[in-house]
Protein backbone atom coordinates (compact mmCIF):
# COMPACT_ATOMS: atom_id res chain seq x y z
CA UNK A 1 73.62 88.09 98.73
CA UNK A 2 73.19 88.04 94.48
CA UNK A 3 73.01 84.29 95.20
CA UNK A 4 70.37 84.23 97.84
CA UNK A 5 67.65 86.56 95.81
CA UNK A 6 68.23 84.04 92.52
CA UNK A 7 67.63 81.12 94.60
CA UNK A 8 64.70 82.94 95.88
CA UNK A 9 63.93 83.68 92.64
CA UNK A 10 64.08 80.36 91.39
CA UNK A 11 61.90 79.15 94.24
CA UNK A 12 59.15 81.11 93.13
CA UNK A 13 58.90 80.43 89.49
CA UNK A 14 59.04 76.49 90.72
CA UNK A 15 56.01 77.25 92.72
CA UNK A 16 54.19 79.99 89.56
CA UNK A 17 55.13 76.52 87.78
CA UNK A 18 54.00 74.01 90.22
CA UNK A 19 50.70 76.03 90.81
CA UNK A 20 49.96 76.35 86.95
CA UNK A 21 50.05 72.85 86.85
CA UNK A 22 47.98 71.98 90.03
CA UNK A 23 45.34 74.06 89.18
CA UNK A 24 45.00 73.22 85.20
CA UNK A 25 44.95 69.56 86.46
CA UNK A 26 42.49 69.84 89.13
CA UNK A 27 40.14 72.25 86.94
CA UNK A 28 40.12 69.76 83.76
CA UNK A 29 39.83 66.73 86.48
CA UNK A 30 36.71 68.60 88.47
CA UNK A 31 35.22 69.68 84.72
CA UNK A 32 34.89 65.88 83.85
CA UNK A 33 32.63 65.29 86.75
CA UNK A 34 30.77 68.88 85.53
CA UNK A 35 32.01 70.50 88.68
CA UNK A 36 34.40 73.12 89.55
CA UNK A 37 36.38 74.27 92.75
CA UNK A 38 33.48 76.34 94.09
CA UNK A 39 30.95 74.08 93.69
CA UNK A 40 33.06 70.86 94.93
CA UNK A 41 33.55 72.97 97.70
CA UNK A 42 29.90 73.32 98.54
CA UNK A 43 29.68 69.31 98.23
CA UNK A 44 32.54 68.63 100.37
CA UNK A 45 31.48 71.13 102.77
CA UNK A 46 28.05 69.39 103.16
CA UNK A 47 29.45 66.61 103.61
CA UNK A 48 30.89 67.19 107.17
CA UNK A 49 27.17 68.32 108.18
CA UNK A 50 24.33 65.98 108.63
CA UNK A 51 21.44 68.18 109.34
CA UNK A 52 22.67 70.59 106.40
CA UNK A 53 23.82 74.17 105.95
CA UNK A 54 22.74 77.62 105.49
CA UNK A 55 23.60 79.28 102.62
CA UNK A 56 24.68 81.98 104.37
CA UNK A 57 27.25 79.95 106.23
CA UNK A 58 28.06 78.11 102.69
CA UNK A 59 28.74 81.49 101.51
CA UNK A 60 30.98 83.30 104.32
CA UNK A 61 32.64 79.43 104.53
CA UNK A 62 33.46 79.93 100.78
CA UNK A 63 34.00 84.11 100.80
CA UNK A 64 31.63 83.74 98.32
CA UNK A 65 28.63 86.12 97.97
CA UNK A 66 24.89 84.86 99.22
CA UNK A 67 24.20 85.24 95.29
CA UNK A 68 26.97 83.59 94.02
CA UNK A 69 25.98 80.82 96.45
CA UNK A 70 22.73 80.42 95.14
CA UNK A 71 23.68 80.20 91.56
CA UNK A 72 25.80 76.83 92.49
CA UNK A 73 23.45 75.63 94.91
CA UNK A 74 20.38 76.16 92.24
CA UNK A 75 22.70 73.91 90.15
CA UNK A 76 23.62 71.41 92.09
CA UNK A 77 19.83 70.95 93.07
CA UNK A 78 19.30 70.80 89.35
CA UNK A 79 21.89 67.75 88.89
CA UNK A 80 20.36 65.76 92.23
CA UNK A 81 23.42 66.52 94.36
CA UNK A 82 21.42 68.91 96.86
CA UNK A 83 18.33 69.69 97.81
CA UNK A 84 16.47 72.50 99.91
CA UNK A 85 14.75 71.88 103.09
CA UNK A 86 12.93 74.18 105.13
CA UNK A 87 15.05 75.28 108.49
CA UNK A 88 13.17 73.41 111.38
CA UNK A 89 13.98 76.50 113.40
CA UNK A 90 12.78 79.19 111.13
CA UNK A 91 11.02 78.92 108.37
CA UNK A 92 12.06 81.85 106.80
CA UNK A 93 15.08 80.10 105.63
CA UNK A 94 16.03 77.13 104.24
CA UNK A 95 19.24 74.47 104.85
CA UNK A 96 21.23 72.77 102.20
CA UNK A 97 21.29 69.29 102.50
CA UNK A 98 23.55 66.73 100.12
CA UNK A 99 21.38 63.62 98.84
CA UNK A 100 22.18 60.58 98.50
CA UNK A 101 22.89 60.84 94.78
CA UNK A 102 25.21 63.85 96.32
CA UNK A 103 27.15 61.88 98.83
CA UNK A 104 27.66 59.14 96.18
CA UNK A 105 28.94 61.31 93.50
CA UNK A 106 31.08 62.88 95.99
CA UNK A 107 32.56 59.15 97.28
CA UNK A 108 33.46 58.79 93.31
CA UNK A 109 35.24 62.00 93.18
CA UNK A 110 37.36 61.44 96.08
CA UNK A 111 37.83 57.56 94.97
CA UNK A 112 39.93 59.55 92.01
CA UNK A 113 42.44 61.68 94.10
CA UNK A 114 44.75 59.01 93.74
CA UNK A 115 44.71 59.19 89.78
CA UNK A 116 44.47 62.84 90.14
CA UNK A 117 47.36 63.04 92.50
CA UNK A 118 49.58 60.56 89.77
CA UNK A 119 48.24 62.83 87.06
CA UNK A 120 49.98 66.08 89.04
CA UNK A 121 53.29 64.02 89.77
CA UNK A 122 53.47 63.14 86.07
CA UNK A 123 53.83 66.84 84.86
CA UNK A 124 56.08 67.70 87.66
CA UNK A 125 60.09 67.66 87.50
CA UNK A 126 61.94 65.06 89.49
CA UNK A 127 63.29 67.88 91.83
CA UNK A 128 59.76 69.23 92.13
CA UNK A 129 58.40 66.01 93.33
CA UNK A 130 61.30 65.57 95.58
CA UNK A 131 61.87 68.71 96.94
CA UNK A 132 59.08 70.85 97.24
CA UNK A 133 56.11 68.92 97.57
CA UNK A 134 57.81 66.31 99.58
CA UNK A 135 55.46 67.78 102.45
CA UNK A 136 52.29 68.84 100.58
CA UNK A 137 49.12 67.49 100.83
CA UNK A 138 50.08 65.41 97.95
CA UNK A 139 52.14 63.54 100.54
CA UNK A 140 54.60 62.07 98.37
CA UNK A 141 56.64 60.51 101.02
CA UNK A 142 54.08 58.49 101.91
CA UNK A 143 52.17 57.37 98.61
């Protein structure tokens, strides 16, 4: 049983590890295109609608607060990513729609996954390529 909890306990630093390194590598990678995982998130979000989004919906999409929302959004309108249209159906509110500067910075940013994704693999061990993200959304297996 001794054996069982160390490899357990072995699994989990390897992912502490693995995690530190994802997420200090994605953060410096997003901060070079003055974005970061919230507001990429907005962006890619966007993306998948063409007549835009509430921020409301942004927000509870994101857990994020209607405030916090705004904040990003303001800045991202700021930069020429987004912009704020009135809601054809009320007024009262407004939709978030990505512009075309948007959609192109976004096609750039996902252009560099790939160097992103070698940047990850070239801070990992061998054995944490191989073995644990062998079925990640890094998809190793099939580079």
């Amino acid at each position: 049983m001794m054996q069982k909890e160390t490899s357990f306990q072995d699994m989990f630093l390897d992912f502490f590890e693995i995690y530190r390194i994802v997420h200090a590598t994605v953060a410096s990678h997003l901060q070079r295109y003055g974005l970061n995982e919230k507001t990429l998130s907005i962006l890619l979000m966007l993306t998948r609608q063409k007549t835009g989004m509430a921020p409301s919906r942004l927000a509870k999409g994101l857990n994020l607060t209607k405030g916090a929302v705004s904040t990003m959004v303001e800045s991202l309108a700021h930069a020429g990513f987004v912009e704020r249209q009135p809601n054809r159906f009320d007024r009262r509110t407004v939709t978030i729609q990505l512009t075309e500067k948007g959609r192109s910075y976004i096609s750039t940013i996902l252009s560099s996954v790939p160097k992103l994704r070698a940047e990850i693999l070239s801070q990992l061990k061998p054995e944490q390529q191989r073995g644990l993200l062998e079925k990640s959304i890094l998809g190793i297996q099939n580079p």
